[in-house]
Protein backbone atom coordinates (compact mmCIF):
# COMPACT_ATOMS: atom_id res chain seq x y z
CA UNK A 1 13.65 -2.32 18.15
CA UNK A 2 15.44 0.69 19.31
CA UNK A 3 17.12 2.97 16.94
CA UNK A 4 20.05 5.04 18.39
CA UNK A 5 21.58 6.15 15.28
CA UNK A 6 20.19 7.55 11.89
CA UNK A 7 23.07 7.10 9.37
CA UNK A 8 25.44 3.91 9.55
CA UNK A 9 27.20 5.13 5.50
CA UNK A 10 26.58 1.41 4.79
CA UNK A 11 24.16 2.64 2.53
CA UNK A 12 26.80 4.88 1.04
CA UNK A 13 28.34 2.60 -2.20
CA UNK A 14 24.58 1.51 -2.53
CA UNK A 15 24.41 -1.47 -0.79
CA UNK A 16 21.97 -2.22 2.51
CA UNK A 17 20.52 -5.09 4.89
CA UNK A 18 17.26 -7.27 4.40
CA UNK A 19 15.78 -8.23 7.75
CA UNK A 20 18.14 -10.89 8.13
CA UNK A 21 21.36 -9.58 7.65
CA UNK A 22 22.04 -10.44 4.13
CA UNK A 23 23.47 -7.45 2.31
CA UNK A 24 22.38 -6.98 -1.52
CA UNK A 25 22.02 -3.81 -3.54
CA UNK A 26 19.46 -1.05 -3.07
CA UNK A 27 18.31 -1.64 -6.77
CA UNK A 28 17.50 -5.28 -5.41
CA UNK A 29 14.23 -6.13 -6.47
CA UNK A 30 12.75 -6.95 -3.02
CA UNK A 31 14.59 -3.63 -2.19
CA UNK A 32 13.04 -1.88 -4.76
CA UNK A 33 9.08 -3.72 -3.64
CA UNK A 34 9.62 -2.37 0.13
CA UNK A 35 10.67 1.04 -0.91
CA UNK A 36 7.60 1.41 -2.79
CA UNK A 37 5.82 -0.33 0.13
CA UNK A 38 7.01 2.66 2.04
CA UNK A 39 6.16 5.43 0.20
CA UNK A 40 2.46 4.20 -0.10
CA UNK A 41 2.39 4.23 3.54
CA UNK A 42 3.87 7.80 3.51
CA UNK A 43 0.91 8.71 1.00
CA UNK A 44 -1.58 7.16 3.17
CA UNK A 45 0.09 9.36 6.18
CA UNK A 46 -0.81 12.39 4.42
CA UNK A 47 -3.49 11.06 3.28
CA UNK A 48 -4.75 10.26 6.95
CA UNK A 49 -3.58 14.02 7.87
CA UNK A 50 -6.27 15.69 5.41
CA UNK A 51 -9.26 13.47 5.81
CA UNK A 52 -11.23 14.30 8.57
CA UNK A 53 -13.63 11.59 8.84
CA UNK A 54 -13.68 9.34 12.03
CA UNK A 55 -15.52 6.14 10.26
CA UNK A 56 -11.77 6.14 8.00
CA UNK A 57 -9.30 7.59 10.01
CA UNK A 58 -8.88 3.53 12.16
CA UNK A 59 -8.63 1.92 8.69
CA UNK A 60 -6.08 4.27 7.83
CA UNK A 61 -4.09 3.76 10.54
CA UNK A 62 -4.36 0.19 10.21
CA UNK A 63 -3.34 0.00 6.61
CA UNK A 64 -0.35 1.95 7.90
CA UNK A 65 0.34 -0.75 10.20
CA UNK A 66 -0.57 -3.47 7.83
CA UNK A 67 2.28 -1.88 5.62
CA UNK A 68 4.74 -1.75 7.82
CA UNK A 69 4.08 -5.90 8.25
CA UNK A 70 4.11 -6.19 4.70
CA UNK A 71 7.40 -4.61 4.54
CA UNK A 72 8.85 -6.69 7.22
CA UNK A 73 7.13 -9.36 4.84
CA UNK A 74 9.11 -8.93 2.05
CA UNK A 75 12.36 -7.80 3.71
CA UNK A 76 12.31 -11.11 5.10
CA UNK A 77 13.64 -14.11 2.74
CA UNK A 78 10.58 -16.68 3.19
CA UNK A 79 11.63 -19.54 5.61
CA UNK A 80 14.02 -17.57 6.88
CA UNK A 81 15.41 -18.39 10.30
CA UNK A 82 14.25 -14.81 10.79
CA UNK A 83 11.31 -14.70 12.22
CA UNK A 84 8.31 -12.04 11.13
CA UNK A 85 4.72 -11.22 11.28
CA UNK A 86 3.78 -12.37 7.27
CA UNK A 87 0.71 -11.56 5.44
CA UNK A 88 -2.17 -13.60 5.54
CA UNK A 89 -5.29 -14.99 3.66
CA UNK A 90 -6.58 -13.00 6.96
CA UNK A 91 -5.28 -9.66 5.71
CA UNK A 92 -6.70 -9.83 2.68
CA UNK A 93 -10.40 -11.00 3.54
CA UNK A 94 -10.37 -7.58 6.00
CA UNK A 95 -10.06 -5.56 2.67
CA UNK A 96 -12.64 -7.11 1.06
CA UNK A 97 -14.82 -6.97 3.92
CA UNK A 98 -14.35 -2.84 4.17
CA UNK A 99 -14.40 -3.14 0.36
CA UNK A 100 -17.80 -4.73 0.43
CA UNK A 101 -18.63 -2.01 3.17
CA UNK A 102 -17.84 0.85 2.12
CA UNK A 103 -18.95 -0.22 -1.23
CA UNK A 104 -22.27 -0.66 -0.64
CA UNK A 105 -23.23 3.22 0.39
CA UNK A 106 -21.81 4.35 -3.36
CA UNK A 107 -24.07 4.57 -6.88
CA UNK A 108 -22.60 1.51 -8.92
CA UNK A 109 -19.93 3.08 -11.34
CA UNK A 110 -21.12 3.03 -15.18
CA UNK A 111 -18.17 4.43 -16.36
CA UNK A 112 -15.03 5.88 -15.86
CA UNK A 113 -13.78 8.33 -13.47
CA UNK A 114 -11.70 11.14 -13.25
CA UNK A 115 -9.27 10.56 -10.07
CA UNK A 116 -10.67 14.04 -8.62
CA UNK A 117 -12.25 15.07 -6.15
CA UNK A 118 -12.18 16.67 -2.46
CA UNK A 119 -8.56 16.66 -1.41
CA UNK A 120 -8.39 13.53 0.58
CA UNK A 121 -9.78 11.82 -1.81
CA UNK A 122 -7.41 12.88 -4.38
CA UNK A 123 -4.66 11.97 -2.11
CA UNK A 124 -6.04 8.72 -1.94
CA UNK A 125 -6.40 8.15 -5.75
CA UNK A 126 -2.72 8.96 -5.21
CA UNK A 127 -2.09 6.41 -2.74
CA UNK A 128 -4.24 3.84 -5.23
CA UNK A 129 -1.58 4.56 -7.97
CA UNK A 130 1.07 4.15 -5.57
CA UNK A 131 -0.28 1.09 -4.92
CA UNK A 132 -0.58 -0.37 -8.25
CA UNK A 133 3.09 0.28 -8.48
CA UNK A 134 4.41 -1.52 -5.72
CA UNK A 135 2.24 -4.18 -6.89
CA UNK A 136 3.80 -4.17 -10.32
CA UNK A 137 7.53 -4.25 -8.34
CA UNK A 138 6.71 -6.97 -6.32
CA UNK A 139 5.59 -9.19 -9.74
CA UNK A 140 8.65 -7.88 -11.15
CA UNK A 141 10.59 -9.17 -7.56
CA UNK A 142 8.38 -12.43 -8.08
CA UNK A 143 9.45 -12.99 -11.73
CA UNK A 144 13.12 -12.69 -11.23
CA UNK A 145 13.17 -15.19 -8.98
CA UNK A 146 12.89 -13.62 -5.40
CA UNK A 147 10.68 -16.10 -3.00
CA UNK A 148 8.44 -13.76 -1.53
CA UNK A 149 4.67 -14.52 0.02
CA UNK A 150 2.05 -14.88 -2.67
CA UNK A 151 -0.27 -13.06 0.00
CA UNK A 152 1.92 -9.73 -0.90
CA UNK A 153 0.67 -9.35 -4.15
CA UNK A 154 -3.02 -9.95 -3.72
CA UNK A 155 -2.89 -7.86 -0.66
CA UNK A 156 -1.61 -4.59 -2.69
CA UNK A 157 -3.95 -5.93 -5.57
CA UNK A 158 -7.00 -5.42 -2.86
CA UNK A 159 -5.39 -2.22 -1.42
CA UNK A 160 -5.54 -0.51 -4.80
CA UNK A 161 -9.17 -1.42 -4.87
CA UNK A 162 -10.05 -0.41 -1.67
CA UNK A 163 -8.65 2.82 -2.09
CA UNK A 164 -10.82 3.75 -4.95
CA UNK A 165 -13.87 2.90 -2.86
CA UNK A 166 -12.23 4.79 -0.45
CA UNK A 167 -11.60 7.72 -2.62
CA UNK A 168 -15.21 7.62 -3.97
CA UNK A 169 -16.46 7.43 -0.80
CA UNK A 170 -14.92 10.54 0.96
CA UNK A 171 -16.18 12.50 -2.37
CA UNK A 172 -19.78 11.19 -1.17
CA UNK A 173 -19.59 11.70 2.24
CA UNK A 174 -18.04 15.69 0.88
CA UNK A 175 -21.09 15.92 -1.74
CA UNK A 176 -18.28 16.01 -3.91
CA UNK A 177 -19.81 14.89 -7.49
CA UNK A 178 -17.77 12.42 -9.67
CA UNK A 179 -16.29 13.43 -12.87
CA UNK A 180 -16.76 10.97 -15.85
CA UNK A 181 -13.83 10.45 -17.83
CA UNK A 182 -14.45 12.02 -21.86
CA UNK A 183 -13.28 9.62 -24.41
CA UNK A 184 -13.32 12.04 -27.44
């Protein structure tokens, strides 16, 4: 796809394309799912930009990727004559396999903790709440009707998990110490 000009004012009286030419509003619920889609992967950009750890920086990148699919995903009406990459059962079992990896070099968590830390792992706790919400608009997409790949949801329910372990684990690898949360 080549893009050769930045502003069409389609967009102007609040209207834009999905994937396949169908024009609804931009307070469209799908809309609404990829936009959030796309700030995550913004997050995880800067994210990416202010960890400096080689054993994260791929998986970053991929997740990137894996977002822009997911957003192609759910810009796309499901058996749409419009063809595109969808998310998978695959896609999913990679997150729990760096879950499960990652995982495994942390203390087991006894309680709760404060999203804190080094600053990429902050960013990442970011990019985990981020997360949650474009989970919650793509339920809210799912529950007004919009046909969109159950894959989509458990995806970003795994993302938001991996990204704490992710966020834990750059506050190891930093000698960071975790912060309990005080319930007083």
């Amino acid at each position: 796809m080549r893009i050769t000009k930045v502003y069409t004012k389609f967009g102007d009286g609040g209207k834009t394309y999905l994937a396949n030419g169908e024009v609804v509003s931009k307070g469209d619920p799908r809309v609404e799912s990829y936009g959030d889609v796309d700030e995550l992967n913004s997050f995880l950009g800067l994210a990416r930009s202010e960890i400096n750890l080689k054993e994260i920086d791929g998986v970053l990148k991929r997740l990137q990727n894996d977002l822009f699919k997911l957003g192609a995903d759910l810009a796309t009406p499901e058996n749409d004559k419009f063809q595109v990459k969808r998310v998978s059962e695959e896609d999913v079992r990679y997150l729990e396999s760096l879950i499960d990896k990652f995982n495994s070099e942390l203390e087991p968590l006894k309680e709760f903790i404060l999203p804190y830390g080094n600053k990429g792992a902050t960013l990442l706790h970011v990019c985990r709440t981020v997360c949650r919400r474009a989970e919650r608009s793509v339920v809210r997409a799912v529950e007004s009707g919009e046909k969109i790949n159950p894959y989509i949801q458990i995806y970003l329910n795994r993302l938001s998990d991996l990204l704490f372990v992710l966020a834990r684990w750059c506050n190891f690898k930093s000698g960071f110490k975790e912060e309990f949360a005080e319930f007083k």
